[in-house]
PDB file of N, CA and C in Angstrom:
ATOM      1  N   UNK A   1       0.836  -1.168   0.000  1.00  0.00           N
ATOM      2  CA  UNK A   1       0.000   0.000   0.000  1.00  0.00           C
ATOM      3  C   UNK A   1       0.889   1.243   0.000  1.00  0.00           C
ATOM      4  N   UNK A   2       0.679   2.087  -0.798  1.00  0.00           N
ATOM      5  CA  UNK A   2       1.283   3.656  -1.067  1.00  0.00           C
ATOM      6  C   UNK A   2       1.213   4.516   0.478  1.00  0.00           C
ATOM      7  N   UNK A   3       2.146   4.627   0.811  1.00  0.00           N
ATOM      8  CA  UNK A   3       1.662   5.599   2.172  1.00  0.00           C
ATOM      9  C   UNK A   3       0.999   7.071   1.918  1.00  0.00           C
ATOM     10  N   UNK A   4       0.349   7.183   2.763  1.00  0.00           N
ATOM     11  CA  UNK A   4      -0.118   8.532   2.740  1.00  0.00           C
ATOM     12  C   UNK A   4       1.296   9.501   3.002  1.00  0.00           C
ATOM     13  N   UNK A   5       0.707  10.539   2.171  1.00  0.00           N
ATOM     14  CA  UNK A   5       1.912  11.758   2.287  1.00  0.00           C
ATOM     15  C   UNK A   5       1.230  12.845   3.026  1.00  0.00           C
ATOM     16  N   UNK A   6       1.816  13.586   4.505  1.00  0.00           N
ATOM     17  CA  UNK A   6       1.079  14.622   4.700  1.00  0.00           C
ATOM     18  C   UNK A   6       2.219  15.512   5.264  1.00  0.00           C
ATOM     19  N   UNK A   7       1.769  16.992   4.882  1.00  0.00           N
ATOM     20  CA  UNK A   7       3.007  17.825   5.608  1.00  0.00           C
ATOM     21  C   UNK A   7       2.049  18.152   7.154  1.00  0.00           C
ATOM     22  N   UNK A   8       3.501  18.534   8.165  1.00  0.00           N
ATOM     23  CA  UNK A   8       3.094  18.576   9.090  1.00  0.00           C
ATOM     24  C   UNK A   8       1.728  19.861   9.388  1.00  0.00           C
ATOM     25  N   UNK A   9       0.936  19.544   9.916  1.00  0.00           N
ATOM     26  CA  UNK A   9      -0.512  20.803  10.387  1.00  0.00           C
ATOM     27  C   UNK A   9      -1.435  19.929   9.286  1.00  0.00           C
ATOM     28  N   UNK A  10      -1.718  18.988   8.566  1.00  0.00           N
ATOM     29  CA  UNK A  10      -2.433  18.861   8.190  1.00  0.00           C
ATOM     30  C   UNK A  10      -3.375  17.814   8.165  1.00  0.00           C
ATOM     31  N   UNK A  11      -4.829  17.300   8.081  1.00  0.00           N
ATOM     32  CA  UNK A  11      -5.421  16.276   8.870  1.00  0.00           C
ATOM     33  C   UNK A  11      -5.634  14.730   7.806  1.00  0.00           C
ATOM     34  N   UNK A  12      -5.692  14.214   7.996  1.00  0.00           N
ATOM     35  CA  UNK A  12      -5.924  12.820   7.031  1.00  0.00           C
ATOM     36  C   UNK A  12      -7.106  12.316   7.321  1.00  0.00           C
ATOM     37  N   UNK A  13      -7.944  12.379   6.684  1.00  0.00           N
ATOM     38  CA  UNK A  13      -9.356  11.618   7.076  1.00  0.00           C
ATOM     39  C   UNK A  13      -9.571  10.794   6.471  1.00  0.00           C
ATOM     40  N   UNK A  14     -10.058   9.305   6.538  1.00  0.00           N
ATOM     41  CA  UNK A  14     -10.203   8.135   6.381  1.00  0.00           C
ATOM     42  C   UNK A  14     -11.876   8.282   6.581  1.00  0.00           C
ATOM     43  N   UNK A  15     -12.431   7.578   5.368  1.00  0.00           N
ATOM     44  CA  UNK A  15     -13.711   7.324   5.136  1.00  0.00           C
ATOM     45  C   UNK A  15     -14.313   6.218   4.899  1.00  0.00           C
ATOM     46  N   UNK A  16     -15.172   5.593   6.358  1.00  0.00           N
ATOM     47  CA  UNK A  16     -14.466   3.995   6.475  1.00  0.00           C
ATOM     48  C   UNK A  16     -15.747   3.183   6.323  1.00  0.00           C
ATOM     49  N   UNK A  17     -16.137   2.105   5.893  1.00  0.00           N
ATOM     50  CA  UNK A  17     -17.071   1.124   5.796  1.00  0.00           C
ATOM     51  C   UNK A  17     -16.902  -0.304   6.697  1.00  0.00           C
ATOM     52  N   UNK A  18     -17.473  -0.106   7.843  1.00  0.00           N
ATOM     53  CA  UNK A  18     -17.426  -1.831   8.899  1.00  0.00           C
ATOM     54  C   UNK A  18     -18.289  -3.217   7.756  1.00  0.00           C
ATOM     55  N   UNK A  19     -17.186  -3.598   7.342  1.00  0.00           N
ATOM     56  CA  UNK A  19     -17.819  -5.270   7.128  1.00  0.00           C
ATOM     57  C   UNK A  19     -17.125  -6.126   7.411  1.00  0.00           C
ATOM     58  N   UNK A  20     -17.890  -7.196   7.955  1.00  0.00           N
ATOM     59  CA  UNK A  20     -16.942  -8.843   7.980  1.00  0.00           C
ATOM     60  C   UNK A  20     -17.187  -9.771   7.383  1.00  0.00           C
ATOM     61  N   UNK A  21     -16.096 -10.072   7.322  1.00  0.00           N
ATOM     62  CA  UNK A  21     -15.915 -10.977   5.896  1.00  0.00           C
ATOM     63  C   UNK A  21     -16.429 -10.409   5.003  1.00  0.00           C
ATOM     64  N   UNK A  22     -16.564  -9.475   4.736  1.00  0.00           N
ATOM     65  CA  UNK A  22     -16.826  -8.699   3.182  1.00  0.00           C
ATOM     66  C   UNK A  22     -18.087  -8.377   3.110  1.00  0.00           C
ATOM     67  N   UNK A  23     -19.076  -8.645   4.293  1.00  0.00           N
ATOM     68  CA  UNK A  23     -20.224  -8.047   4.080  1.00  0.00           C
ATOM     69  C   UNK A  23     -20.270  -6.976   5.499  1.00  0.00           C
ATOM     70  N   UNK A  24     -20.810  -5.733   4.617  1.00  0.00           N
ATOM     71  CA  UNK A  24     -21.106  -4.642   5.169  1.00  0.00           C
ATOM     72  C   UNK A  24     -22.649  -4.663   6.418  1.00  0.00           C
ATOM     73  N   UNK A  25     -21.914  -4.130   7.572  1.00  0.00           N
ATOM     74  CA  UNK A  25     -22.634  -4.212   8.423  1.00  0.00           C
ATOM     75  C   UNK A  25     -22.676  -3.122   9.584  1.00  0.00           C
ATOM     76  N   UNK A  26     -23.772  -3.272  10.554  1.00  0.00           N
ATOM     77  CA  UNK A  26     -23.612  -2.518  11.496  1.00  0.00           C
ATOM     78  C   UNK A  26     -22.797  -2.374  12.657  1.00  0.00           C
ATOM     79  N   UNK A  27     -21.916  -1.084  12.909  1.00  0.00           N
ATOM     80  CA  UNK A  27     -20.454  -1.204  13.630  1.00  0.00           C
ATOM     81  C   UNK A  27     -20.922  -0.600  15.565  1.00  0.00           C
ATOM     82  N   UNK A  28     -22.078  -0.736  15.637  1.00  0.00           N
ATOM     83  CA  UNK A  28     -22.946  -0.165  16.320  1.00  0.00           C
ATOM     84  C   UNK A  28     -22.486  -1.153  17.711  1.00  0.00           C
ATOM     85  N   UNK A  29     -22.165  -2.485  17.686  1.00  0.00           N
ATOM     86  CA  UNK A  29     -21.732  -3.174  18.677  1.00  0.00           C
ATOM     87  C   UNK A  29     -20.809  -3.473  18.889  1.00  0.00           C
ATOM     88  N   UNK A  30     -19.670  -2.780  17.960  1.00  0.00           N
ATOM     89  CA  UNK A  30     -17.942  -2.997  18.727  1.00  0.00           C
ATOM     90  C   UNK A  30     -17.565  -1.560  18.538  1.00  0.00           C
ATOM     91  N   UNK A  31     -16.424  -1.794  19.443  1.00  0.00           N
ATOM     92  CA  UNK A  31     -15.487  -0.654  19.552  1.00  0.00           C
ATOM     93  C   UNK A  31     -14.285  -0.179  18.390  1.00  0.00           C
ATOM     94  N   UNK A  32     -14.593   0.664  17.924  1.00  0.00           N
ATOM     95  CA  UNK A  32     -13.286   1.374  16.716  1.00  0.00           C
ATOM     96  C   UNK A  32     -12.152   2.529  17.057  1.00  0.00           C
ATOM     97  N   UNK A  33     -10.949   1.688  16.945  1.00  0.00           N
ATOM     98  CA  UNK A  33      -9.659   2.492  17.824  1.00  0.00           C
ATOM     99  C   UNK A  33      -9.009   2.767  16.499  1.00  0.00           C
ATOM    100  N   UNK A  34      -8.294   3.722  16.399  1.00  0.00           N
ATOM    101  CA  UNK A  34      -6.841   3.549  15.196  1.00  0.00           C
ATOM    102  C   UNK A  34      -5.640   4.512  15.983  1.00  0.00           C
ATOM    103  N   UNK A  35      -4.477   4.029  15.567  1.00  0.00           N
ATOM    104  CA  UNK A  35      -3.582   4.583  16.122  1.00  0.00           C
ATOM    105  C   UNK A  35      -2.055   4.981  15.142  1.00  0.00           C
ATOM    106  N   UNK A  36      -1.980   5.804  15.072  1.00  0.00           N
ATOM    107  CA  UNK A  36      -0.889   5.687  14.292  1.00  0.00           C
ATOM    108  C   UNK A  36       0.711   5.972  15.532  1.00  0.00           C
ATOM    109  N   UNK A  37       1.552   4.759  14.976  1.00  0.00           N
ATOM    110  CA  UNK A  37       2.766   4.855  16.216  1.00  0.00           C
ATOM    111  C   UNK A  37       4.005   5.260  15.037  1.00  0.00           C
ATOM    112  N   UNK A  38       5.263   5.886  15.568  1.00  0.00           N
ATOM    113  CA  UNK A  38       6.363   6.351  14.800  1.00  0.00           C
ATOM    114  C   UNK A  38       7.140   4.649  14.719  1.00  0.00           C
ATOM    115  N   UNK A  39       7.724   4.860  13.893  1.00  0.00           N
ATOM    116  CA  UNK A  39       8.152   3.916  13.019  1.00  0.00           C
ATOM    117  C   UNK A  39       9.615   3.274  14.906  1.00  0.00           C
ATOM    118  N   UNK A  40      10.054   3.590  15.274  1.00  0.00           N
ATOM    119  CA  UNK A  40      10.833   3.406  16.415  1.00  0.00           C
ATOM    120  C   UNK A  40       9.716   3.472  17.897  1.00  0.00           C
ATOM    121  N   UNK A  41       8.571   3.422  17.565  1.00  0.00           N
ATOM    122  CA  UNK A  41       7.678   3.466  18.662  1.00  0.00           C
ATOM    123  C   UNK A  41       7.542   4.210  19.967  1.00  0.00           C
ATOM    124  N   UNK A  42       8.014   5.215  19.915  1.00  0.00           N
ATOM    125  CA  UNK A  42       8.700   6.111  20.668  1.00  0.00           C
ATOM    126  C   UNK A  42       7.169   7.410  20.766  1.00  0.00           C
ATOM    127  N   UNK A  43       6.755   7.868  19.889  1.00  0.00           N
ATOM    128  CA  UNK A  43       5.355   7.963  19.564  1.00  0.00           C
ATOM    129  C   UNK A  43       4.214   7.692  18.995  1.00  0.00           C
ATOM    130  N   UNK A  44       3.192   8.047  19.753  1.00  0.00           N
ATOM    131  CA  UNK A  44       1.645   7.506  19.189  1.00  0.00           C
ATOM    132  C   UNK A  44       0.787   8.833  19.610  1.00  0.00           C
ATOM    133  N   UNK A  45      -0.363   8.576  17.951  1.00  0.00           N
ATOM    134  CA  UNK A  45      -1.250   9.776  18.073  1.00  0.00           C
ATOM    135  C   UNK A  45      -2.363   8.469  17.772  1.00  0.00           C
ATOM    136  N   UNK A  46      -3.359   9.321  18.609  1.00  0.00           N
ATOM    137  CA  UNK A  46      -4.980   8.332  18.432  1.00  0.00           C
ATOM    138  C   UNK A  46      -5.724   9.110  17.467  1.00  0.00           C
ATOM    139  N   UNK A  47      -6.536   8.481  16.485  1.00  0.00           N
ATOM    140  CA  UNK A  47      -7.489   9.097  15.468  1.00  0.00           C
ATOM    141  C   UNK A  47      -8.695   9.326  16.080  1.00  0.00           C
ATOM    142  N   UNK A  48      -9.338  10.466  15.657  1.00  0.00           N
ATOM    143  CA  UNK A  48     -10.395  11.068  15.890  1.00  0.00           C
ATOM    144  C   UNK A  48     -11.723  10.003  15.350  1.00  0.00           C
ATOM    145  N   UNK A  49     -12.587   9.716  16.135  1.00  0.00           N
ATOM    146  CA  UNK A  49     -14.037   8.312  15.025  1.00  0.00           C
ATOM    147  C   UNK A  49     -14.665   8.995  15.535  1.00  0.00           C
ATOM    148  N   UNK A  50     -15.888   9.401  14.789  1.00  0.00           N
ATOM    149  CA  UNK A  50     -17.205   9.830  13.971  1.00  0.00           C
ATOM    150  C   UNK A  50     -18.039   8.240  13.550  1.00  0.00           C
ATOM    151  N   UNK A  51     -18.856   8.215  14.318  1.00  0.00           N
ATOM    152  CA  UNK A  51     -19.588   7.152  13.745  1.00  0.00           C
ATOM    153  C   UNK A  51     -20.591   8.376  12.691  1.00  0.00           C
ATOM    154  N   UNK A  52     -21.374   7.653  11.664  1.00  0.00           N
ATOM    155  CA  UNK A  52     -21.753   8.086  10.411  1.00  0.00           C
ATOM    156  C   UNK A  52     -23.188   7.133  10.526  1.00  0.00           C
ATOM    157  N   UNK A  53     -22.916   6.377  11.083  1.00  0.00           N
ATOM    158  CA  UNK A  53     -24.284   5.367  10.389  1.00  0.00           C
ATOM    159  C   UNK A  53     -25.148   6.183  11.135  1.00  0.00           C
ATOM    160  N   UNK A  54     -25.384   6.905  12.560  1.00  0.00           N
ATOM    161  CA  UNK A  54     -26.021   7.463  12.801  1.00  0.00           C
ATOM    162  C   UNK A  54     -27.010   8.642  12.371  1.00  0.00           C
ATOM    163  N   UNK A  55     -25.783   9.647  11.345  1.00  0.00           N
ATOM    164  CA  UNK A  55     -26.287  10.912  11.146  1.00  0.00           C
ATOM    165  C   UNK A  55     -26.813  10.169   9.972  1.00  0.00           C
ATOM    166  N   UNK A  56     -26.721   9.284   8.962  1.00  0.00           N
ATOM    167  CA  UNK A  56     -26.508   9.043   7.384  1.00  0.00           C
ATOM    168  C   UNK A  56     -27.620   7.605   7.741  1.00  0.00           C
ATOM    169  N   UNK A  57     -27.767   7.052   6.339  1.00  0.00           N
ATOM    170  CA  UNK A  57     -28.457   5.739   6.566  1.00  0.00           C
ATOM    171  C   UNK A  57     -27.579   5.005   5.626  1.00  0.00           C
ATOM    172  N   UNK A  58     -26.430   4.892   5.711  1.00  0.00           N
ATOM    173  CA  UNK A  58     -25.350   4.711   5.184  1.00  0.00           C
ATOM    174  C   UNK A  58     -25.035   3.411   6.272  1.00  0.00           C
ATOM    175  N   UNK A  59     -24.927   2.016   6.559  1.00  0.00           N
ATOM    176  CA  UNK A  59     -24.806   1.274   7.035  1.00  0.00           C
ATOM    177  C   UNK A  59     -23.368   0.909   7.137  1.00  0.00           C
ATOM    178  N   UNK A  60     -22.712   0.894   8.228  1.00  0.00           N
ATOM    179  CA  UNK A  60     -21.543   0.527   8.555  1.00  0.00           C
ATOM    180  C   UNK A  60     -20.766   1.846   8.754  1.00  0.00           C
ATOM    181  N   UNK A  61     -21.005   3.055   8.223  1.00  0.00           N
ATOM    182  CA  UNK A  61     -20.660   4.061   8.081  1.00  0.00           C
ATOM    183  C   UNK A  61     -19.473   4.716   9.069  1.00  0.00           C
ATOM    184  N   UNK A  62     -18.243   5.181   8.943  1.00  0.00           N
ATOM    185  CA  UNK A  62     -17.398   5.806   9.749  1.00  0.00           C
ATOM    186  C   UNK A  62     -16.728   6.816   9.340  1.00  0.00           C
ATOM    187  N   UNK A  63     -16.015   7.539  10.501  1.00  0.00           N
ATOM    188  CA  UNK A  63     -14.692   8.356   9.716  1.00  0.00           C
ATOM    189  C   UNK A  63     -13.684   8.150  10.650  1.00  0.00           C
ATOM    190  N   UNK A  64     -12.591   8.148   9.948  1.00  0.00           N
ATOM    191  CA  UNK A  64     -11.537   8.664  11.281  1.00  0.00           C
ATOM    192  C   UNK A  64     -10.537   9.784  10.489  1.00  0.00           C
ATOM    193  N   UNK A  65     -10.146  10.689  12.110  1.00  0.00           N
ATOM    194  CA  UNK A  65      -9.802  11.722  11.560  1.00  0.00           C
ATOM    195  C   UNK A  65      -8.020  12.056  12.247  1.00  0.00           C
ATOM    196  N   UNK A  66      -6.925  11.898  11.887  1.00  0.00           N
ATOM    197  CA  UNK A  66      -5.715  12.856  12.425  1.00  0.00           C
ATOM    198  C   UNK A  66      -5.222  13.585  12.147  1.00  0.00           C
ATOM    199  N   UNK A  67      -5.192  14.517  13.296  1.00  0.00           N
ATOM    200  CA  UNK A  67      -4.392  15.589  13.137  1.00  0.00           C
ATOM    201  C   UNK A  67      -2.772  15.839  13.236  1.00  0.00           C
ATOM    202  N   UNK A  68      -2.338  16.425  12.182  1.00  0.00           N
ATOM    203  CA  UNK A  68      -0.084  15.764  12.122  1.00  0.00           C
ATOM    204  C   UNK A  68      -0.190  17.271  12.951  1.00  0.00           C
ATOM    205  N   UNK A  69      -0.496  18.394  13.439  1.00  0.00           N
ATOM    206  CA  UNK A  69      -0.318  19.473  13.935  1.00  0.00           C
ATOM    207  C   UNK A  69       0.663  18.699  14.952  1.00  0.00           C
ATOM    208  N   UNK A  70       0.532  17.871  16.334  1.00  0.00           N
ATOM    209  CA  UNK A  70       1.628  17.923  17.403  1.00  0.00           C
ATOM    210  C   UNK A  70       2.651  16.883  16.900  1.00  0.00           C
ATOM    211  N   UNK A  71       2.246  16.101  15.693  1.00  0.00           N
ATOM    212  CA  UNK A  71       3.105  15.034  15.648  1.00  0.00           C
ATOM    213  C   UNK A  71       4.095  15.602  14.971  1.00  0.00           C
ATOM    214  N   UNK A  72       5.605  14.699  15.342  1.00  0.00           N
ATOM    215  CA  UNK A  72       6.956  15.084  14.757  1.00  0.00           C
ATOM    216  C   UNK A  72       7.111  14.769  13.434  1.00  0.00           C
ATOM    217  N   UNK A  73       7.811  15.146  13.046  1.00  0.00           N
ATOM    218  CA  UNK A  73       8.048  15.035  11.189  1.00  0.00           C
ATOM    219  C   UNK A  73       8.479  13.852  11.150  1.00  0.00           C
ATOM    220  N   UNK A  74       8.172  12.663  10.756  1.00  0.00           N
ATOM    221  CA  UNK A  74       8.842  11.308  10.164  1.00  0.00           C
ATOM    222  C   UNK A  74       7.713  10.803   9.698  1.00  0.00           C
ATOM    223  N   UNK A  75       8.266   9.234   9.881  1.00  0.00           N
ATOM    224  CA  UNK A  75       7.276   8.088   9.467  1.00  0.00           C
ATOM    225  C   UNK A  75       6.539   7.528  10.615  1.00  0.00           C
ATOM    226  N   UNK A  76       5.466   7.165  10.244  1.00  0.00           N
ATOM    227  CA  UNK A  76       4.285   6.281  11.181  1.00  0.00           C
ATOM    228  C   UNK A  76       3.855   5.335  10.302  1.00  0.00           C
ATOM    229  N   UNK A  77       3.161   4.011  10.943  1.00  0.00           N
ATOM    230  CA  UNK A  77       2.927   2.937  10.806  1.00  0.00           C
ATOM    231  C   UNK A  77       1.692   3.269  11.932  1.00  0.00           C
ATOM    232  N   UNK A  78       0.273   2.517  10.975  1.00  0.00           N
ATOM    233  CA  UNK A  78      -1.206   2.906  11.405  1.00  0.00           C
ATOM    234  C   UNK A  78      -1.736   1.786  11.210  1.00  0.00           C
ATOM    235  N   UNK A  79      -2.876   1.522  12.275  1.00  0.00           N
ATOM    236  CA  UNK A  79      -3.992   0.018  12.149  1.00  0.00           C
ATOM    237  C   UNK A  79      -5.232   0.484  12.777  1.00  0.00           C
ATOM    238  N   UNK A  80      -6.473   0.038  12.534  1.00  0.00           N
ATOM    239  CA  UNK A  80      -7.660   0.423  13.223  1.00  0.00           C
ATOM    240  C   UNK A  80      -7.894  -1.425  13.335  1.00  0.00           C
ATOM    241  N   UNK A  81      -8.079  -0.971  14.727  1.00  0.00           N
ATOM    242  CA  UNK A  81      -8.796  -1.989  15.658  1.00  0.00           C
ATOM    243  C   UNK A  81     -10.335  -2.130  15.546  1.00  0.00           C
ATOM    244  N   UNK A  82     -10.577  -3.701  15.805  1.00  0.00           N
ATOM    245  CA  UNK A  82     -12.409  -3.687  15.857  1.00  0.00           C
ATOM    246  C   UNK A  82     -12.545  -4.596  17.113  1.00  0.00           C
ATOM    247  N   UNK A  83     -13.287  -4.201  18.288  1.00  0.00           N
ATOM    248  CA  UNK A  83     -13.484  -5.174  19.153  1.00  0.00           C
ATOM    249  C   UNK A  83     -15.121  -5.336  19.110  1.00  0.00           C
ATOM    250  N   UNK A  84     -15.415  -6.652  18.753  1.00  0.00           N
ATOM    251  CA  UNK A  84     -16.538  -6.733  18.131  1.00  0.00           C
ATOM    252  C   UNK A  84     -17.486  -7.245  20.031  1.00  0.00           C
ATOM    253  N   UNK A  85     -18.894  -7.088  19.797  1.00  0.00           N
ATOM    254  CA  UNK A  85     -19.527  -7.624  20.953  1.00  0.00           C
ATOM    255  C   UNK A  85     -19.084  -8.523  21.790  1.00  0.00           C
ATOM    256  N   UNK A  86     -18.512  -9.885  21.142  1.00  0.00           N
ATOM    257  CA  UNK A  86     -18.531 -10.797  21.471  1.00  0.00           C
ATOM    258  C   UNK A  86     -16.923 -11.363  22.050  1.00  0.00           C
ATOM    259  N   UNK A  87     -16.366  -9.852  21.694  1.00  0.00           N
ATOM    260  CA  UNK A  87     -15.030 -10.237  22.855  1.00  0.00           C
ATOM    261  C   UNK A  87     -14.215 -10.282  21.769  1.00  0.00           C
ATOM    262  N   UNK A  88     -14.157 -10.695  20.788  1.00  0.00           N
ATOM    263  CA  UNK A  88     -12.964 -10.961  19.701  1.00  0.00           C
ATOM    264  C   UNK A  88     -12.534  -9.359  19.288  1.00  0.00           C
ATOM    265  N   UNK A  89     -11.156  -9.623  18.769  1.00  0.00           N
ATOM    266  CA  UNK A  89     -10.161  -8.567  18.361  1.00  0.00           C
ATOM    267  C   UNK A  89     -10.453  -8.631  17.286  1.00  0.00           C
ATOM    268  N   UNK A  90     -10.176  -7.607  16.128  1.00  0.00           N
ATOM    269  CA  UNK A  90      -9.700  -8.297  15.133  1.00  0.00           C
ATOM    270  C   UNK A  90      -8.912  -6.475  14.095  1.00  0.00           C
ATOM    271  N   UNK A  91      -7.759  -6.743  13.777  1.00  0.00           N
ATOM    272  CA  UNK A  91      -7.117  -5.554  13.057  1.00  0.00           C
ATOM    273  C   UNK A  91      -7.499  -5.296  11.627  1.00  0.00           C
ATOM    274  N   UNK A  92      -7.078  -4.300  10.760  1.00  0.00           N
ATOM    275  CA  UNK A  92      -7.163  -4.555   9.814  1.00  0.00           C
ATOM    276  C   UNK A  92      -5.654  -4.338   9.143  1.00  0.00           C
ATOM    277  N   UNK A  93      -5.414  -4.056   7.476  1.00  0.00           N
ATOM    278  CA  UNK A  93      -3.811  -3.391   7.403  1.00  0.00           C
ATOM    279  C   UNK A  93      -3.405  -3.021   7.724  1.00  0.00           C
ATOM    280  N   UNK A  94      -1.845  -2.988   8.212  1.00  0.00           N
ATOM    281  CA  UNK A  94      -1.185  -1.769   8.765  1.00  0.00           C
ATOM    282  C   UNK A  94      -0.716  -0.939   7.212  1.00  0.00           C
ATOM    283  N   UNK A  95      -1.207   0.645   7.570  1.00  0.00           N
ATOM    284  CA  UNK A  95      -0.804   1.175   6.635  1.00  0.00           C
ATOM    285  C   UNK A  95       0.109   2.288   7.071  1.00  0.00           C
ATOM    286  N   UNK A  96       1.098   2.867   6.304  1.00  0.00           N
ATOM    287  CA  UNK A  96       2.000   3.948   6.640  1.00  0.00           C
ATOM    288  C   UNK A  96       1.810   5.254   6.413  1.00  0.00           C
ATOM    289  N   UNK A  97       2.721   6.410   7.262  1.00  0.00           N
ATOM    290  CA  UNK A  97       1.795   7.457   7.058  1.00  0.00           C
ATOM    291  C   UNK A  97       3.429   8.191   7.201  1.00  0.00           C
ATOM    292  N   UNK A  98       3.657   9.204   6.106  1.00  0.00           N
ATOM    293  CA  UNK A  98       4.840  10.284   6.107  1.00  0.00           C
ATOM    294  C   UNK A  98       4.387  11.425   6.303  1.00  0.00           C
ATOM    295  N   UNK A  99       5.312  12.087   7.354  1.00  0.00           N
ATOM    296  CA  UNK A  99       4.537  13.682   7.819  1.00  0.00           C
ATOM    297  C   UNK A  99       5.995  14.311   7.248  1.00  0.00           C
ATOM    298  N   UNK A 100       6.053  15.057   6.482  1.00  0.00           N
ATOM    299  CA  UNK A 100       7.417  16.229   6.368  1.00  0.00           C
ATOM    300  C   UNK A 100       6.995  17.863   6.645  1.00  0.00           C
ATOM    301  N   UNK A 101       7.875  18.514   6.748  1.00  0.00           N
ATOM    302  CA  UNK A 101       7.359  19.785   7.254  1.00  0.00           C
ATOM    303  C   UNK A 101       7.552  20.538   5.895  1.00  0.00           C
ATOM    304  N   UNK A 102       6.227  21.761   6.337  1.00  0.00           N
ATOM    305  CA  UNK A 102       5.920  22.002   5.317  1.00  0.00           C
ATOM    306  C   UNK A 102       6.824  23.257   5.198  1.00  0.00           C
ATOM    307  N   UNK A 103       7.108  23.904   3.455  1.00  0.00           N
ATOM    308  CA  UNK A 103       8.189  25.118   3.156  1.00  0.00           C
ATOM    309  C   UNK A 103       7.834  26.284   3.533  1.00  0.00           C
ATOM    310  N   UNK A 104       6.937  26.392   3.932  1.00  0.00           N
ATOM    311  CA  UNK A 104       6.130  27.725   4.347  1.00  0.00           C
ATOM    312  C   UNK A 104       5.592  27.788   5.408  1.00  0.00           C
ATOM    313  N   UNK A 105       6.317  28.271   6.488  1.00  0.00           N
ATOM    314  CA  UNK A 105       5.796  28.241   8.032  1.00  0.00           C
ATOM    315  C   UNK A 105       5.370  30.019   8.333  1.00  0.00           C
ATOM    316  N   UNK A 106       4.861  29.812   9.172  1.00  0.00           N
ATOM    317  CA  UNK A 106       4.784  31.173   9.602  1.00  0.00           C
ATOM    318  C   UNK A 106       5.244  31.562  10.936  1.00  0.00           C
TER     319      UNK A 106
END
């Protein structure tokens, strides 16, 4: 997977659909975490979730949202967690995320 590119101050939003095993469903009974940690694990920022199925009739519906504003300029490595009703874990890809600072500060 292509990592996301973001300069630092700026937010990445992920526009997300809950299904298992490939069918789309309601995310209404587990818990949705994502975290993105620096590549030496040294830091971690938590993503912002918006459940969606609520406002929308959009089934399974999510967002998640981070902000690179406090995070340091490098690489991160990201996963969203699902802890479903019934006690089970389950992850999805880990995907990567590059923050560089941007040429124009103020």
């Amino acid at each position: 997977m292509t990592p996301y590119e973001l300069k630092k101050g700026e937010k990445l939003k992920l526009l997300c659909t809950f299904a298992i095993n490939g069918v789309v469903t309601t995310q209404l009974d587990c818990t949705i975490e994502a975290q993105a940690r620096s590549k030496n694990g040294n830091d971690s920022f938590d993503f912002d979730y918006e459940n969606k199925e609520v406002d929308t009739p959009t089934l399974g519906r999510y967002d998640l949202e981070l902000d690179t504003a406090a995070m340091p300029v490098g690489q991160y490595r990201a996963d969203i967690k699902y802890m479903l009703a019934d006690g089970s874990i389950h992850f999805d890809e880990t995907f990567e995320i590059n923050i560089t600072q941007p040429e124009t500060r103020t």
